[in-house]
Every structure is written in C-alpha cells, then in structure tokens.
C-alpha atoms as a PDB file:
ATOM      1  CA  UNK A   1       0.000   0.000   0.000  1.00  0.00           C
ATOM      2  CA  UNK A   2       1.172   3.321  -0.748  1.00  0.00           C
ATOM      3  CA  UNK A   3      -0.437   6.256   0.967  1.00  0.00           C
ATOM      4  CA  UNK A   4       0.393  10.228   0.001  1.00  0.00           C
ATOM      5  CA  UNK A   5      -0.838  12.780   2.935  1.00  0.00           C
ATOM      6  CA  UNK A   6      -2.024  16.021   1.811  1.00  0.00           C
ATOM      7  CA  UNK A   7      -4.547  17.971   3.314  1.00  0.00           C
ATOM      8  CA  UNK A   8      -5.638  15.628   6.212  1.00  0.00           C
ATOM      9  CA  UNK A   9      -6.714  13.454   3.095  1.00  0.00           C
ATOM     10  CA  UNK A  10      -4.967  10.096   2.775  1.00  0.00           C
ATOM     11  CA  UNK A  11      -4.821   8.288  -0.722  1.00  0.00           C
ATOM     12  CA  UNK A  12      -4.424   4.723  -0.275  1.00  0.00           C
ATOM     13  CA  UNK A  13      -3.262   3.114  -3.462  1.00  0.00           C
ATOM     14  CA  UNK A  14      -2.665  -0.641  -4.227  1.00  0.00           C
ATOM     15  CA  UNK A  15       0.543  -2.344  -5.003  1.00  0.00           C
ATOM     16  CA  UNK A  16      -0.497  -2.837  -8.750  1.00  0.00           C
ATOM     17  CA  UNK A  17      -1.684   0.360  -9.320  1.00  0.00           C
ATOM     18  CA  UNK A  18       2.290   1.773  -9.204  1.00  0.00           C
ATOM     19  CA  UNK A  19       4.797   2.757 -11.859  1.00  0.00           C
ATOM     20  CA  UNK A  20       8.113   3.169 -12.005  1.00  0.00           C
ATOM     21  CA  UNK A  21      10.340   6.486 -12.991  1.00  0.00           C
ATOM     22  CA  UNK A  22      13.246   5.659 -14.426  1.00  0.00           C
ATOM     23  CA  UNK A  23      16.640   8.373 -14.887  1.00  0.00           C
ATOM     24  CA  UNK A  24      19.724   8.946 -16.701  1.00  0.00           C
ATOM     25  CA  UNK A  25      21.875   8.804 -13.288  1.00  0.00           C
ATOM     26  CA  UNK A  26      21.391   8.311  -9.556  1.00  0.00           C
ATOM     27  CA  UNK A  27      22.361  11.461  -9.124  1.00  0.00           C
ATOM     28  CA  UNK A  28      18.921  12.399 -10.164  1.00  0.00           C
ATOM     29  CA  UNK A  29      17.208   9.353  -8.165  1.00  0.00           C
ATOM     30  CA  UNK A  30      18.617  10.550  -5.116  1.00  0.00           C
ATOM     31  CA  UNK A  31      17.151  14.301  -5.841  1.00  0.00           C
ATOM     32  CA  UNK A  32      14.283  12.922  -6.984  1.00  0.00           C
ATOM     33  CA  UNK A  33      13.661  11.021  -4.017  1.00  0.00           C
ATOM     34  CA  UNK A  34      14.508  14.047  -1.035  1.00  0.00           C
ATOM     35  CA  UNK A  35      12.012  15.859  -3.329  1.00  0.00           C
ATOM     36  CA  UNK A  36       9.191  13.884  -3.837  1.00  0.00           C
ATOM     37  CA  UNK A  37       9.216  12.185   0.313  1.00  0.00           C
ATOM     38  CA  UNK A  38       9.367  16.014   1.240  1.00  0.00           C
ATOM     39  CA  UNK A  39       6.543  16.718  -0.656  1.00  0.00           C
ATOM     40  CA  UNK A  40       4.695  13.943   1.526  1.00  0.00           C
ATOM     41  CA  UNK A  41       4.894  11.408  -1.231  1.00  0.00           C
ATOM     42  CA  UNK A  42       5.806   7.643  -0.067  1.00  0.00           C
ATOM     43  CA  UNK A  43       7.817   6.257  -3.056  1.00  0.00           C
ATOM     44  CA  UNK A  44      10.481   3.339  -2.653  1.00  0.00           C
ATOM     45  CA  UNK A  45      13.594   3.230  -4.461  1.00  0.00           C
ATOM     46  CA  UNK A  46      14.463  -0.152  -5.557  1.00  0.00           C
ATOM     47  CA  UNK A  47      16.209  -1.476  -8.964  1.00  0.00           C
ATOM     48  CA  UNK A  48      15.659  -1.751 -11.900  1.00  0.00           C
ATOM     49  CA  UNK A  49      13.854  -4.535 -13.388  1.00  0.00           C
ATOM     50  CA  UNK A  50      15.994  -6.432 -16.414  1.00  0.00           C
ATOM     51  CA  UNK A  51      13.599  -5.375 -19.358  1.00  0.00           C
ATOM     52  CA  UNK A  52      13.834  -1.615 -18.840  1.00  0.00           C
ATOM     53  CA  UNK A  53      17.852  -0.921 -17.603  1.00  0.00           C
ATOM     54  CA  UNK A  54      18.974   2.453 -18.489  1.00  0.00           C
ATOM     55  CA  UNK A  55      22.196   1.866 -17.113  1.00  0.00           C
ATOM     56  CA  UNK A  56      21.065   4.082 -13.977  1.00  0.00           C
ATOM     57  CA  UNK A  57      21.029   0.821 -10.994  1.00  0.00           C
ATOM     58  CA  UNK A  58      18.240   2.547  -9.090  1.00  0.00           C
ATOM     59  CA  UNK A  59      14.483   3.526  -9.933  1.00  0.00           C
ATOM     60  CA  UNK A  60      11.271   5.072  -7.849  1.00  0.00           C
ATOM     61  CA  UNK A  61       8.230   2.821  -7.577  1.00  0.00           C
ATOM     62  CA  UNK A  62       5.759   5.636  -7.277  1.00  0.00           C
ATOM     63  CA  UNK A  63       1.718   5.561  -6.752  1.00  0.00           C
ATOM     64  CA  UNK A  64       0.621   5.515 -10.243  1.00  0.00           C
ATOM     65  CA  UNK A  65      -2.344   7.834 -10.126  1.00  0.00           C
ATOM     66  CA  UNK A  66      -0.313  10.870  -8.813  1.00  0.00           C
ATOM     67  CA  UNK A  67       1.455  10.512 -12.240  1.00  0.00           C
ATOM     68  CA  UNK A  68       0.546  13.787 -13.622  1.00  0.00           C
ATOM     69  CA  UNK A  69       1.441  15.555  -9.946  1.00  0.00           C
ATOM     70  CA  UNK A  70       4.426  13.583  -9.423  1.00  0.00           C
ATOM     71  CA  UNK A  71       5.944  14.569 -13.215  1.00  0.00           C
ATOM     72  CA  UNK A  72       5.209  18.287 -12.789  1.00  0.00           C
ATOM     73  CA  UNK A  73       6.694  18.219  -9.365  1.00  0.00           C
ATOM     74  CA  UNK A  74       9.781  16.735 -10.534  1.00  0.00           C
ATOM     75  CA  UNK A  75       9.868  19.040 -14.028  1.00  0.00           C
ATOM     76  CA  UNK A  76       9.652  22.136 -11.828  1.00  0.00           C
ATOM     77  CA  UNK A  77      12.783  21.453 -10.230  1.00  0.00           C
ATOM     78  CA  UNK A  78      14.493  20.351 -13.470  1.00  0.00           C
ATOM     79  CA  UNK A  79      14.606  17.320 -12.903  1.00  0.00           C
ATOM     80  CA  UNK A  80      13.561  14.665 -15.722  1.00  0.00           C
ATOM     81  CA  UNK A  81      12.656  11.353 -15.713  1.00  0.00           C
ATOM     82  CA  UNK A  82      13.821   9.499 -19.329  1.00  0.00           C
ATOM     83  CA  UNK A  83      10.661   7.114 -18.673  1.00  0.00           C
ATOM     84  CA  UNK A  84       7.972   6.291 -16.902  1.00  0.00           C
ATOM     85  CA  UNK A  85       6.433   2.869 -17.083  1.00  0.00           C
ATOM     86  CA  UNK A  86       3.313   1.616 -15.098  1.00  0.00           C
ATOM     87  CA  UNK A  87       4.253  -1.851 -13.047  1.00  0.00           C
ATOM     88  CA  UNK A  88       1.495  -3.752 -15.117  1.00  0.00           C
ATOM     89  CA  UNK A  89       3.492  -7.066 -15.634  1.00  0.00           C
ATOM     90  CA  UNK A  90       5.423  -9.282 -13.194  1.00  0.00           C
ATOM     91  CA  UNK A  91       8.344  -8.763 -15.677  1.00  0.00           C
ATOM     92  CA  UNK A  92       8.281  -4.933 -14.914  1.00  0.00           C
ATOM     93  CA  UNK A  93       8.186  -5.791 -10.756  1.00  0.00           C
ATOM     94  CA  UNK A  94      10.982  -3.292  -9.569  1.00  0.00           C
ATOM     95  CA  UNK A  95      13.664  -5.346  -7.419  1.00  0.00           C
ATOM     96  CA  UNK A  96      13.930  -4.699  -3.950  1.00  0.00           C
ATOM     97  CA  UNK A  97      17.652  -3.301  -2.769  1.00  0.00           C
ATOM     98  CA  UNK A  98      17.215  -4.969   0.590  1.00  0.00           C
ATOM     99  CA  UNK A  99      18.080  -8.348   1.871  1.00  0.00           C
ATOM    100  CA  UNK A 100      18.811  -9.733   5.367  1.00  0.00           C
ATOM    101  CA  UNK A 101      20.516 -12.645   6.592  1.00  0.00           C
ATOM    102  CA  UNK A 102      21.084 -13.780   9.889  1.00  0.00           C
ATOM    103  CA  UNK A 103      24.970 -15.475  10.559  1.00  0.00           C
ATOM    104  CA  UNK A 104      24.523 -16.911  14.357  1.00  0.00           C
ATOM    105  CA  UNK A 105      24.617 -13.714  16.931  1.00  0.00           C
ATOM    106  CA  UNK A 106      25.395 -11.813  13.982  1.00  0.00           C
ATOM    107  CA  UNK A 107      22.942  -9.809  11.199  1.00  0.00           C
ATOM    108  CA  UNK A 108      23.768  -8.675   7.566  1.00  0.00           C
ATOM    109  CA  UNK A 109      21.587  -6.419   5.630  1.00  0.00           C
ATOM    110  CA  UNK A 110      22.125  -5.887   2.026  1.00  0.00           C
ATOM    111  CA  UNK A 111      21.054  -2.754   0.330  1.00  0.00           C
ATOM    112  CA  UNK A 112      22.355  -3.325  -3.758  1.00  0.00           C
ATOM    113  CA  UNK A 113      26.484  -4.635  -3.322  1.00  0.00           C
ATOM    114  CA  UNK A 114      26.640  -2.629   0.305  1.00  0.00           C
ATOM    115  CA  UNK A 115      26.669  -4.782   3.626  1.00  0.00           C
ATOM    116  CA  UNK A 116      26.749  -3.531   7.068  1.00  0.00           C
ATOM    117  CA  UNK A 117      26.839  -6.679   9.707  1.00  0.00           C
ATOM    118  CA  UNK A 118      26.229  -6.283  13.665  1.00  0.00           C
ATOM    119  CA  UNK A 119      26.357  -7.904  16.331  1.00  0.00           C
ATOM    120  CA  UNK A 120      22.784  -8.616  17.370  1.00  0.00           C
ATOM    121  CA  UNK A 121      22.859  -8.615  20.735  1.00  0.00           C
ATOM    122  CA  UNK A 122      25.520  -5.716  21.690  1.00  0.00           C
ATOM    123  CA  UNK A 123      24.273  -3.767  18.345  1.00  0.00           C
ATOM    124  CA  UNK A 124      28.462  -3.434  17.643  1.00  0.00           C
ATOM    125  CA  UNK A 125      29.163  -2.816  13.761  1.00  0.00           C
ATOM    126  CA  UNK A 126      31.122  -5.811  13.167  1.00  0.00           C
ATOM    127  CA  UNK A 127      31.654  -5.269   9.624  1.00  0.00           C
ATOM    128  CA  UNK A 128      31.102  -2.898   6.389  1.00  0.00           C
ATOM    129  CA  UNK A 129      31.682  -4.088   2.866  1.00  0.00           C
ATOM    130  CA  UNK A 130      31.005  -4.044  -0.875  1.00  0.00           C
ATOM    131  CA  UNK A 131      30.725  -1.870  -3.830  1.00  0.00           C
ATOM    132  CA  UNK A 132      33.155  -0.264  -5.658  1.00  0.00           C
ATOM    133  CA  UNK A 133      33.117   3.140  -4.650  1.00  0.00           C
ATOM    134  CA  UNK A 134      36.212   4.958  -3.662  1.00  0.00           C
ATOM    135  CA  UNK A 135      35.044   5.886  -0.273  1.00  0.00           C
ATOM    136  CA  UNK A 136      34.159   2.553   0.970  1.00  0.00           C
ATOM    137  CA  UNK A 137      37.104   1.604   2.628  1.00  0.00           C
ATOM    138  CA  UNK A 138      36.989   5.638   4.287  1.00  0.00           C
ATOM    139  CA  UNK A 139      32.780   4.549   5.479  1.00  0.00           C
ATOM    140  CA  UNK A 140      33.790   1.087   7.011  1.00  0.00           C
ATOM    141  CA  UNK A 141      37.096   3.264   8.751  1.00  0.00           C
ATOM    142  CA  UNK A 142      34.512   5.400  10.700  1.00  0.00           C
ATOM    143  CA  UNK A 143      31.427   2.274  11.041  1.00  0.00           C
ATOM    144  CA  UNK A 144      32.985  -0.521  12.358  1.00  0.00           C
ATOM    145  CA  UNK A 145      33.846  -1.140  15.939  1.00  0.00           C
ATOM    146  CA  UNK A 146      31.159   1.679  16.691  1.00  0.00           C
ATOM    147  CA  UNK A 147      27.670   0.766  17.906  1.00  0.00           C
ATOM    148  CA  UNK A 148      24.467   1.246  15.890  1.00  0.00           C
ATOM    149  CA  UNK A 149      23.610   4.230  18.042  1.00  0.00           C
ATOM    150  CA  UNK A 150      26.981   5.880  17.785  1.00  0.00           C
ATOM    151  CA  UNK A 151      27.879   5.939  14.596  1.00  0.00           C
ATOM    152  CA  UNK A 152      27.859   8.600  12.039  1.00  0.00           C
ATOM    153  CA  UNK A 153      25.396   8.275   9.526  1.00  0.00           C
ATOM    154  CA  UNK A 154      26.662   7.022   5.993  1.00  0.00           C
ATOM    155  CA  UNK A 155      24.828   9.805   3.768  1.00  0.00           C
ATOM    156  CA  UNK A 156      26.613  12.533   6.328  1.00  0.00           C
ATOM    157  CA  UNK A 157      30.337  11.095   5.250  1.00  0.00           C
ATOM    158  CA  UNK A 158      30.010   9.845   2.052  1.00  0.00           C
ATOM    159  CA  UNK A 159      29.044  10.909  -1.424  1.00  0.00           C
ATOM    160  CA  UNK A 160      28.332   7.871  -3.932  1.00  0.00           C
ATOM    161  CA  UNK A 161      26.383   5.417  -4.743  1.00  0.00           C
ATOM    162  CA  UNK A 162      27.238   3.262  -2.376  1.00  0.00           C
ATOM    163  CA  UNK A 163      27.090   5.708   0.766  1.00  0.00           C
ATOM    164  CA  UNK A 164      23.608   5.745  -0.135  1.00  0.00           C
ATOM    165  CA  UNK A 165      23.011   1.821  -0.195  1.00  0.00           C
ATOM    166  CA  UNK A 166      24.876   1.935   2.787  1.00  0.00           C
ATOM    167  CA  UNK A 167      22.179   4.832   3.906  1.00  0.00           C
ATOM    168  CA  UNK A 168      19.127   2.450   3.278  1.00  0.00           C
ATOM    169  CA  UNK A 169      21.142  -1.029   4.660  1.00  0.00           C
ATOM    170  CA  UNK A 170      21.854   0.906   7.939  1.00  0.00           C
ATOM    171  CA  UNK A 171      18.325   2.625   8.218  1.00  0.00           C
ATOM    172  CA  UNK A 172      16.476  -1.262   8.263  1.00  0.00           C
ATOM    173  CA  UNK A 173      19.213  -2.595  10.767  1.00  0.00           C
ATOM    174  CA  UNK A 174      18.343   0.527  13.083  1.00  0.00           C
ATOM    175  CA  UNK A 175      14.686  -0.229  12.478  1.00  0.00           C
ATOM    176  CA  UNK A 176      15.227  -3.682  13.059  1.00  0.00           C
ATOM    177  CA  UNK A 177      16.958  -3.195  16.396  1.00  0.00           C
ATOM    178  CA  UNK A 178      14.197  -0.876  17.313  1.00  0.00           C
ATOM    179  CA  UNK A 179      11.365  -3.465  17.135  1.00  0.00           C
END
C-alpha cells in the first residue's frame, strides 16, 4: 500500500496500481527522491527490473495515479525522468535493494552490493563491505567497531552510490533493532 498525505486526506493506493520512474543517473534518483518524500509522497527506491535498464542501478516505484502531480513536481525542479512505465506485468516488478541474513549472533543487511553486519545482541558494527566506490574503505574506517547508536550516519560522510546503499542497509538494521 502506498499512501500520500495532503490535506488531512490520505490516498491509499494498491501495489499494482504503481509505476516506475526511471533516470539517466542516480544522481537524479537521489534528488528525486529528497524531493518527492518532502513533498509527503511515499515512493520506494528499488532497482531496476531487467527489461527496462537504463544503465542508472536505481528507480522510484511511485503511486501511479499521482502521475501527472508527481511529473510536474519533478519538471519544476528540473529534474527529468527518461521514462515512466506503469508496473502492469510481473516482468516490470521493480527489485527490492534490501536483503537480510542472519549469521549466528550476527545480522547482515544488504542494500544493492553494500553490507553492514552487527552484532545482534551488543548492536556493535562488526563489519562494512562491498561496492566499488572509492570511499568505501573511508565509510567502514569510521562504522565498524562503533555501535548502531553511535555511529555517524553514511549519507553525512560519504558521497556515492554506495554511501547511499549503505544509507538504506543501515536505516532497516536501526529499524530492526528498534522493534
């Protein structure tokens, strides 16, 4: 379910009534997506599926009847989708950029090639890894051997691609410690 809160109104939309925006770069994902969830939109960013790769690894599964809002949002701040493509087909199903496994005392969450692991009962970042990006080894310098609580977020000391993955893996391993 999707919901969009404007007004006191809710719009509840259903999981097949979604489409997906695709972009050149994730430069303009990552805009996209600050702009559209502070506009009170929920979106998800997951990837892309096979049949519609632009080379760009990310896309946002939006609700598909604020379309025409979402687009002239987006335009107004320059910033343009190369497609737009309503989830109608299982083929089309976005893939999700999260994945969790559980090692003994230990969690990993996945979010695209970034890992984060912690120890699940002390919360102690254990380990950070994956990617390609030139400031991974620089985010798992500052991650591990800190605890969930005390670390510095990855989107406040890094700048790529996979500081955000890194972002999303470490939001649902604070979530999932919260529960």
């Amino acid at each position: 379910m999707f919901k969009r809160f404007k007004n006191k109104q809710t719009t509840t939309v259903q999981k097949h009534d979604r489409g997906i925006l695709v972009f050149e770069n994730t430069t303009e994902v990552i805009r996209a997506e600050k702009i559209l969830r502070d506009e009170g939109w929920e979106i998800d960013v997951k990837g892309p599926p096979p049949e519609i790769r632009s080379g760009c690894d990310l896309v946002i599964e939006f609700p598909l009847i604020e379309e025409l809002s979402i687009i002239r949002k987006l335009l107004a701040v320059n910033v343009k989708p190369i497609q737009t493509v309503p989830v109608n087909s299982v083929l089309l199903e976005p893939v999700d950029l999260l994945q969790e496994k559980e090692y003994g005392n230990f969690l990993m969450v996945r979010a695209a090639n970034m890992k984060i692991t912690v120890d699940k009962n002390t919360r102690l970042i254990v380990n950070v890894s994956g990617g390609g990006c030139p400031d991974v080894p620089y985010l798992a310098d500052q991650m591990v051997n800190k605890f969930l609580h005390d670390t510095p977020h990855p989107r406040d000391i890094g700048y790529t691609l996979c500081a955000y993955a890194l972002q999303i893996a470490y939001d649902r391993l604070v979530k999932i410690c919260s529960e």
